[in-house]
C-alpha atoms as a PDB file:
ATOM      1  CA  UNK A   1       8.939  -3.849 -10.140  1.00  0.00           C
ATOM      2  CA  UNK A   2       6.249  -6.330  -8.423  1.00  0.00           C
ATOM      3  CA  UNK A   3       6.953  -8.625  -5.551  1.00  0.00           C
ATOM      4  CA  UNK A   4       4.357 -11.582  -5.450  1.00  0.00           C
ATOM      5  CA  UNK A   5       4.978 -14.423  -2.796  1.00  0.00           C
ATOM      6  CA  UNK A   6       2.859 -17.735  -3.084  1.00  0.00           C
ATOM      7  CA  UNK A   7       2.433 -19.288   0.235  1.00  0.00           C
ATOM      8  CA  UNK A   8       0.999 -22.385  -1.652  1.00  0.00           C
ATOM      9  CA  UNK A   9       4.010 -23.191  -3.631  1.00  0.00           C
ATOM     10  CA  UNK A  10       6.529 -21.324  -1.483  1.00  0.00           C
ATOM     11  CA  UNK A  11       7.868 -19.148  -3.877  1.00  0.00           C
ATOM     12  CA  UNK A  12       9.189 -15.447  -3.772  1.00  0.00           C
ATOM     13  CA  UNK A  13       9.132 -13.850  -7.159  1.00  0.00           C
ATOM     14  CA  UNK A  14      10.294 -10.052  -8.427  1.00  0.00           C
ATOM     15  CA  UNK A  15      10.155  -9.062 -11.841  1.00  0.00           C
ATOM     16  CA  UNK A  16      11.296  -5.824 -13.208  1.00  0.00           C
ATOM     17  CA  UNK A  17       9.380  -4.426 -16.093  1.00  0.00           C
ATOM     18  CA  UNK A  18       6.961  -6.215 -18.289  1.00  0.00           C
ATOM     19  CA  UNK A  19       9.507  -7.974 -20.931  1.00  0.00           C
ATOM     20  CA  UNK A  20       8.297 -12.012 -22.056  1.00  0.00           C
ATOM     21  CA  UNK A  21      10.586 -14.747 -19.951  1.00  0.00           C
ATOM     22  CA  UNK A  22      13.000 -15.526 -22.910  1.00  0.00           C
ATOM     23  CA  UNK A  23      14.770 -18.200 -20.890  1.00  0.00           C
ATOM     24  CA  UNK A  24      14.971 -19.299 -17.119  1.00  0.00           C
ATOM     25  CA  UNK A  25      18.473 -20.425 -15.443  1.00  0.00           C
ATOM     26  CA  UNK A  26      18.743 -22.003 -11.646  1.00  0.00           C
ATOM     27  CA  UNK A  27      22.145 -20.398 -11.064  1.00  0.00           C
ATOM     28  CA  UNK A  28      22.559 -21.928  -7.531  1.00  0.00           C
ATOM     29  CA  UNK A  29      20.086 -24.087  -5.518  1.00  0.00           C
ATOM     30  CA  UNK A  30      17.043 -22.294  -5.007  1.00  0.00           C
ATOM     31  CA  UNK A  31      17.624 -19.459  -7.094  1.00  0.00           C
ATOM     32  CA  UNK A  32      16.549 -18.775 -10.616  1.00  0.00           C
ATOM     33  CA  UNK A  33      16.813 -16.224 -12.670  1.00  0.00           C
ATOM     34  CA  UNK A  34      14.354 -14.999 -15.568  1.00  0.00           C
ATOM     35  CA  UNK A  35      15.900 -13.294 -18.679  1.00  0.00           C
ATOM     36  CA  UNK A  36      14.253 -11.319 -21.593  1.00  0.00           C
ATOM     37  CA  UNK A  37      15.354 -11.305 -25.170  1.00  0.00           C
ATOM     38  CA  UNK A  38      18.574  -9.619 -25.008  1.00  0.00           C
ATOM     39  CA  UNK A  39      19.788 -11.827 -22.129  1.00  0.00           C
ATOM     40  CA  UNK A  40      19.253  -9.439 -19.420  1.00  0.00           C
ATOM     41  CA  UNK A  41      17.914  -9.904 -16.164  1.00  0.00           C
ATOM     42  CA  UNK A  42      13.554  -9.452 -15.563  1.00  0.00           C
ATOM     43  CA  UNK A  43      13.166 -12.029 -12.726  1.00  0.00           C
ATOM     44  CA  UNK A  44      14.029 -13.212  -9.719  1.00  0.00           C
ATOM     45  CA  UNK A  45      12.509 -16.319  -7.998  1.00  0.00           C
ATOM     46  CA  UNK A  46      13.543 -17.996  -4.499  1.00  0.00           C
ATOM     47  CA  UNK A  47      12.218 -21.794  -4.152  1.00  0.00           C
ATOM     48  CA  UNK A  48      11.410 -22.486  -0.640  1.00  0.00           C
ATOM     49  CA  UNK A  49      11.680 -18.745   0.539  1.00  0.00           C
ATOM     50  CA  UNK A  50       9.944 -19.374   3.275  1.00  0.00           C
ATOM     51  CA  UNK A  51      13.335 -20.596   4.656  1.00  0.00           C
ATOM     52  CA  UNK A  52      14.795 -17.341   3.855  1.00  0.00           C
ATOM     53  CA  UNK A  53      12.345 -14.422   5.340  1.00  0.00           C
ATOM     54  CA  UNK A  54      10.888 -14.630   8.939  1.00  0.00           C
ATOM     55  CA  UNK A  55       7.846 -12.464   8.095  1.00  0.00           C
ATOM     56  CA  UNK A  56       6.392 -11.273   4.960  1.00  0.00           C
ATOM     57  CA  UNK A  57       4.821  -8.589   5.653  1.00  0.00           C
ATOM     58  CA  UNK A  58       7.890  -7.208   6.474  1.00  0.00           C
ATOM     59  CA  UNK A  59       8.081  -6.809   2.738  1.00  0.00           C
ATOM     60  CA  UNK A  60       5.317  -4.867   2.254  1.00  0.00           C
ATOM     61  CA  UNK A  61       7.395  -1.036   3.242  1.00  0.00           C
ATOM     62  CA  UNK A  62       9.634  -1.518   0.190  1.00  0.00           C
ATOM     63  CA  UNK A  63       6.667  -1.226  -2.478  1.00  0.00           C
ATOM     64  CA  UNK A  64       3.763   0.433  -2.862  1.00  0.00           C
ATOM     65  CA  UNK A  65       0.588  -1.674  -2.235  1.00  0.00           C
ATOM     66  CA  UNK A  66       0.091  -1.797  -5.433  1.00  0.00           C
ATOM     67  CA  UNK A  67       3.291  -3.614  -6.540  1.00  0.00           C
ATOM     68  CA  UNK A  68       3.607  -6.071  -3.625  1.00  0.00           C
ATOM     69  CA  UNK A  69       1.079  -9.323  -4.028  1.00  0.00           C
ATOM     70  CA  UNK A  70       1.061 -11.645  -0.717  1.00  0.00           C
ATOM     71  CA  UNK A  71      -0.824 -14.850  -1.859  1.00  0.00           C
ATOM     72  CA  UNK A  72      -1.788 -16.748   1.446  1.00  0.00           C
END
């Protein structure tokens, strides 16, 4: 799993694995999700998520370094 938030664009993505984005849905405002070949769920990404989390860094416990990408 990798976290990556881009401060330029304001977007908070997670992806699970390293499957090709088959197809991409907005299932509510804000919200899309990424799906592989066989339909299932690889991504997650939050337009505007800087409405959404106070801080971040805050992030950063959940993951090792490695895994967790904060683009400012």
């Amino acid at each position: 799993m990798k976290i990556k938030y881009d401060q330029e664009v304001d977007v908070l993505r997670i992806l699970w694995g390293n499957d090709p984005i088959e197809e991409s849905d907005e299932e509510q405002a804000g919200v899309i999700l990424d799906y592989n070949e066989q339909g299932k769920v690889i991504g997650l990404e939050i337009l505007q998520a800087s409405e959404q989390v106070d801080d971040w860094k805050d992030l950063e416990g959940f993951l090792p370094p490695e895994r967790f990408v904060l683009d400012t």
